[in-house]
Every structure is written in C-alpha cells, then in structure tokens.
Protein backbone atom coordinates (compact mmCIF):
# COMPACT_ATOMS: atom_id res chain seq x y z
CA UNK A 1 89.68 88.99 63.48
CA UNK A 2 89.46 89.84 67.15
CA UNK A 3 88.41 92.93 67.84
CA UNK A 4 90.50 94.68 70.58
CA UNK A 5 88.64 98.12 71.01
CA UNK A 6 89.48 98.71 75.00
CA UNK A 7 92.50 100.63 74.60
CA UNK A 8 93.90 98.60 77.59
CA UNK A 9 97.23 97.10 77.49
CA UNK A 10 97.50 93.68 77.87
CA UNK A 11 100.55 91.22 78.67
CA UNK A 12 102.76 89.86 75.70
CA UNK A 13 102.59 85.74 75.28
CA UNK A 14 99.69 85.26 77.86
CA UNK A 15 95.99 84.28 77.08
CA UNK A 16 92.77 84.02 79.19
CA UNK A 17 90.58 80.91 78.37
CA UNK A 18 87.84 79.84 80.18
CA UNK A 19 86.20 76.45 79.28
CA UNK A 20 82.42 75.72 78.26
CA UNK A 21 82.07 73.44 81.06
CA UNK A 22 78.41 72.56 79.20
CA UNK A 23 80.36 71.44 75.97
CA UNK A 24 81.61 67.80 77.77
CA UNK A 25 83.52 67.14 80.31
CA UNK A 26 85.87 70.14 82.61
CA UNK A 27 87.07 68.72 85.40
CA UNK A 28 90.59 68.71 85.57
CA UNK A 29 92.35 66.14 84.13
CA UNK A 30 89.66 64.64 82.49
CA UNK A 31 89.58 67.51 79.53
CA UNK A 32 91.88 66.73 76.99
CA UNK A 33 94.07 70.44 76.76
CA UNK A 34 95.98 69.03 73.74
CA UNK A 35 92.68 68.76 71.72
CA UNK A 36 90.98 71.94 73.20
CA UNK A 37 94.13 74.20 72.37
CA UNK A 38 94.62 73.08 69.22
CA UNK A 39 96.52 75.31 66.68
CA UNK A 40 98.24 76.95 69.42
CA UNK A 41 101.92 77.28 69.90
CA UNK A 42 102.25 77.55 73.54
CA UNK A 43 104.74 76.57 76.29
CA UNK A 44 102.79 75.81 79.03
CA UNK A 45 98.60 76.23 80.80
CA UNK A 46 98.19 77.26 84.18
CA UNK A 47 95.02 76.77 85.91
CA UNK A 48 93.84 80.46 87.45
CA UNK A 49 90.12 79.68 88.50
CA UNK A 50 88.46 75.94 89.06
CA UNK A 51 84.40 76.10 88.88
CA UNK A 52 82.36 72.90 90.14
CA UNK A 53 80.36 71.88 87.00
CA UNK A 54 76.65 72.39 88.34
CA UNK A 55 73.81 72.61 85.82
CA UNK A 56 71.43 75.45 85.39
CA UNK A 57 74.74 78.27 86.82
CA UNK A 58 76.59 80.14 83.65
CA UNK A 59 78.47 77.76 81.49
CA UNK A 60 81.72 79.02 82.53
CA UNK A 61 83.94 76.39 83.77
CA UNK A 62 87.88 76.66 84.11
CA UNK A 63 89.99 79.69 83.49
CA UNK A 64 93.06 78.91 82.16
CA UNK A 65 96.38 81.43 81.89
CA UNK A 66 97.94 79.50 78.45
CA UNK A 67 101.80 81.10 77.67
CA UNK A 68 102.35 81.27 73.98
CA UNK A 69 105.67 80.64 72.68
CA UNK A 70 105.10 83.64 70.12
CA UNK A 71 105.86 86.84 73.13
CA UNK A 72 104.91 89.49 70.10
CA UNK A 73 101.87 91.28 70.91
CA UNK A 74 99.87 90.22 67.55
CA UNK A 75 100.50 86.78 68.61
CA UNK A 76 97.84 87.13 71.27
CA UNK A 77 95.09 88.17 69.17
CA UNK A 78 96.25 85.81 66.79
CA UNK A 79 95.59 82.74 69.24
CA UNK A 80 92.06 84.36 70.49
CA UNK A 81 91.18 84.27 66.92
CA UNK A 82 91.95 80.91 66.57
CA UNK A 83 90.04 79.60 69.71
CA UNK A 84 86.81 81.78 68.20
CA UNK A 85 83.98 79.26 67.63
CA UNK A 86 85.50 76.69 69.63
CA UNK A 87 82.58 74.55 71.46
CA UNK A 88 85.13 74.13 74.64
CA UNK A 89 85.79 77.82 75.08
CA UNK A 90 83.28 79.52 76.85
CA UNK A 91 86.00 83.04 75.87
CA UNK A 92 89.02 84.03 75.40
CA UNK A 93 91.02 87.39 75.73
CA UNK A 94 94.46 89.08 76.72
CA UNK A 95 95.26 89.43 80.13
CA UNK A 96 94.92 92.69 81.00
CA UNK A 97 97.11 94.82 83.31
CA UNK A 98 95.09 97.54 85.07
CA UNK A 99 97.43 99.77 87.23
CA UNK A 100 96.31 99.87 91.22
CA UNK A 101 96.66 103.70 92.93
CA UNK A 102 95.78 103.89 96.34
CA UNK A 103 93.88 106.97 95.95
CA UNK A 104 91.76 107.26 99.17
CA UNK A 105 87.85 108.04 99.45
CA UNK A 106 88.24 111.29 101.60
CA UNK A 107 86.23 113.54 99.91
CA UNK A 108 88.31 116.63 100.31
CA UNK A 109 91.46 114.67 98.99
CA UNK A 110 91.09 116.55 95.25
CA UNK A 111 91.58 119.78 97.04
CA UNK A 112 94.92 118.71 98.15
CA UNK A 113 96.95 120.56 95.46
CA UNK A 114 100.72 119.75 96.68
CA UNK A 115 99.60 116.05 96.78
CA UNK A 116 98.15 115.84 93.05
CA UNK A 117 101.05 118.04 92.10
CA UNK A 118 103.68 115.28 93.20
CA UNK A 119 101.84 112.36 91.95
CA UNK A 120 101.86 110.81 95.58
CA UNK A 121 99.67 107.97 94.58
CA UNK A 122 102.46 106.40 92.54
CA UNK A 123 104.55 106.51 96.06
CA UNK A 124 101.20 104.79 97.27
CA UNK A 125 101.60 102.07 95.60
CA UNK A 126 104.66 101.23 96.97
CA UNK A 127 104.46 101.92 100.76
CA UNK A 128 102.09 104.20 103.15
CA UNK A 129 104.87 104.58 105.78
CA UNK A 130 104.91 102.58 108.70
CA UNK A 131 103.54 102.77 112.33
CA UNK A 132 107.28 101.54 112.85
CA UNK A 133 107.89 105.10 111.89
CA UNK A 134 107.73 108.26 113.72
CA UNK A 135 107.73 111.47 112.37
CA UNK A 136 108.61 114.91 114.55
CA UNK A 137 107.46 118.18 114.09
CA UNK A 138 108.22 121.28 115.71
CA UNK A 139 105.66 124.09 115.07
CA UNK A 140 103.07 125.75 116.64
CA UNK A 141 101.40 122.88 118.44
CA UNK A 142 98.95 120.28 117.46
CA UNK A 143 95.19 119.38 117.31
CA UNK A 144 95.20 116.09 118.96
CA UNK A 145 92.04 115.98 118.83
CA UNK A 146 91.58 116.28 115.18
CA UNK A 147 89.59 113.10 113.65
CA UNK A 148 92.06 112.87 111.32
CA UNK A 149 95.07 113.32 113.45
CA UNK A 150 94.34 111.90 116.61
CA UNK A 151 95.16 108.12 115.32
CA UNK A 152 98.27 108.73 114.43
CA UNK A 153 99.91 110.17 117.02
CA UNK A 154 102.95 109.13 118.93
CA UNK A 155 103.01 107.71 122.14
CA UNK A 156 106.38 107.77 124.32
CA UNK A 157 107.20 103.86 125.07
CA UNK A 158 106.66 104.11 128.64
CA UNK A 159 103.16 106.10 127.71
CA UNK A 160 103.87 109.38 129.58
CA UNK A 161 104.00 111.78 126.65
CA UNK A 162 101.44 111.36 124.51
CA UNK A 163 100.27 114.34 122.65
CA UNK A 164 103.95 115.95 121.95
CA UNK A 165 105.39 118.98 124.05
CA UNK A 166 105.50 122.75 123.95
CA UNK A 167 108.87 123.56 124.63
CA UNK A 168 107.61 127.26 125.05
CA UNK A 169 106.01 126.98 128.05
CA UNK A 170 107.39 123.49 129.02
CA UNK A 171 104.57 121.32 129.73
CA UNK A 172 102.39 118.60 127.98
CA UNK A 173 99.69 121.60 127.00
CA UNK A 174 100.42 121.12 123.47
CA UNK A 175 96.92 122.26 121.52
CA UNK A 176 97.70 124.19 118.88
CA UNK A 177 97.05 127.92 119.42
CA UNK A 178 97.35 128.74 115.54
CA UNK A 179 96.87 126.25 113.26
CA UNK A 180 99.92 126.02 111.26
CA UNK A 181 101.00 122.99 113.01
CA UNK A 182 98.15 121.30 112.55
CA UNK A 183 98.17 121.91 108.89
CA UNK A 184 101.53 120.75 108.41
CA UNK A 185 101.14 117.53 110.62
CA UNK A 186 97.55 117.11 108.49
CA UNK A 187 100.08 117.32 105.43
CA UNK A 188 102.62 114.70 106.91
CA UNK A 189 100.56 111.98 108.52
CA UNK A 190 97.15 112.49 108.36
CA UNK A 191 94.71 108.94 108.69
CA UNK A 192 92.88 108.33 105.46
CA UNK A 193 90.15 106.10 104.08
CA UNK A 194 87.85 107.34 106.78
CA UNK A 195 85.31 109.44 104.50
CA UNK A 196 86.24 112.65 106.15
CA UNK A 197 88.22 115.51 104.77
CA UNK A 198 92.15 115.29 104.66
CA UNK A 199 94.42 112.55 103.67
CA UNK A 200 98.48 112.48 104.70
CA UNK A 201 101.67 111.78 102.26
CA UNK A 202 102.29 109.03 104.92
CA UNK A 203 99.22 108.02 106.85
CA UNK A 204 101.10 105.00 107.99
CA UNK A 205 103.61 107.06 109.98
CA UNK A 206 102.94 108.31 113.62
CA UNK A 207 103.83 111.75 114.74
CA UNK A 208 105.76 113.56 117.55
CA UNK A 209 104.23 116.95 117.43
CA UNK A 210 105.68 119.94 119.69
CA UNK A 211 105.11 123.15 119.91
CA UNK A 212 107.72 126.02 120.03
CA UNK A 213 107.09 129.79 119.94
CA UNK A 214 110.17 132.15 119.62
C-alpha cells in the first residue's frame, strides 16, 4: 500500500508518472502507454515534462499527468499502488497542490502587526495594486526620500509635482516634519522585496502624498 505520510493535499483523479527511460524505449510515441498503464482506469495522459534519453544522467524520462476516471481520493493511491514495481515507471505520486503567498523577504515584515492581523498575503495572491493606481494621502508630509518610499511615488503627468504638496504653507516643500505621514504612506504603498525593513498593503500602487497642518 502506498504510503502517503506528507500531510499534503493532493488533487482528486490526477497522477504523476514519470517513465524509466533506461527500461526500453521513451520517446514519445514510440512507448506503448496502453501497456505501461496497465490496470488503470483513466480518461486521458498528458505529457508535463519531455527528457532527451542520454545515458549515464538519472533514469528519469517523461512525466506524465494521467486523469483517472475514479475522481475519489483513494482512487489515487489506489493507481500508484498499482504502477509500484513497474520496470517503466521510474515513480509515481499525487499531484500535489502547495498554496503560493507572496510573503516578501523584508526582514522587518513580521513586525508588521496590522498586516499579519488581516492576512494580507491571501490579498497577495491575487493582486499587489497597480502602478495604474494612485493613492492620496493627506497628512503631515512625506519622506521622499525614504528607500522604501521613494519608488513609489507619484509623479504629475506633465512632471512638475513630484513629491506631493503642503497645502500649509503652499509650496512643493513637502518633507515630513513629524513622521506620521510617513508611517501611514509606509503602511499604504511601501516597495517590497528589497531586503530592507518595511513592506506596503499595496506596493504596486503609487502615492500622492501632501502635507496639511491645521
């Protein structure tokens, strides 16, 4: 009996084979499927992987996706048990599903409670924002100069505002005098995957930052 002891889920109906390619011949169509797969119940083979048959590499040769017509979980181990001790099969096993988070490699990102607390990698996976997108923020100013701000910010289309505006005293001296704004444009759109500090909920996203005091 195979002996599944990953604890990883794996898809229903599906099985990974990959060909002894020492056993006879693996080159595609010259293997005979009908004869390698038998005592499987399957719909269909599709071919995920071709290896040129050299001599003196590993003995793995094709990997195969086969579909089984059987879509209940026990029917996968069931076939893998069947194609045990097969001279044609270099292995077989389930096709696993691993789950992808784009969890990036700053190394103060752990610290970030808010952003564990809402799971934000699962939004990750989905979408990062887009430079397409701008974001505004009116605070107390911004550190434009901040290696993980100064990337993403926003650039007026005909290029004459470029680091946002304070509104307080009216003029493009926006540096922020007190560090809440930075914090909170760190928070929205912060660049990531650069090995330094801080990462943003949308680090795809560019932002207008301004500054008003009242």
């Amino acid at each position: 009996m195979y002996d599944d002891t990953s604890g990883s889920s794996y898809a229903a109906g599906k099985v990974i084979v990959a060909l002894n390619r020492n056993s006879g011949p693996s080159t595609r169509p010259r293997y005979d499927l009908h004869r390698i797969l038998d005592g499987l119940d399957y719909e269909k083979v599709e071919l995920l992987f071709h290896s040129e048959k050299v001599y003196g590499e590993n003995d793995t040769g094709d990997i195969l996706l086969v579909y089984l017509k059987n879509k209940h979980p026990s029917a996968v181990l069931d076939a893998i048990e069947t194609l045990a001790g097969n001279p044609s099969i270099n292995y077989a096993e389930p096709d696993y599903m691993e789950n992808l988070h784009a969890v990036p490699n700053d190394p103060l990102y752990n610290q970030l409670w808010g952003t564990q607390k809402i799971d934000a990698p699962l939004a990750w996976n989905y979408t990062t924002g887009s430079s397409k997108v701008s974001v505004g923020v009116i605070d107390t100013g911004i550190d434009f100069h901040h290696p993980d701000i100064r990337r993403n910010m926003w650039v007026s289309p005909n290029g004459r505002l470029t680091n946002g505006w304070n509104f307080a005293d009216n003029n493009r001296d926006s540096i922020d005098t007190d560090g809440h704004g930075t914090h909170v444009a760190g928070t929205v759109g912060a660049v990531g995957n650069q090995l330094h500090r801080h990462y943003g909920r949308l680090p795809a996203c560019k932002g207008r930052f301004h500054e008003v005091w009242t």
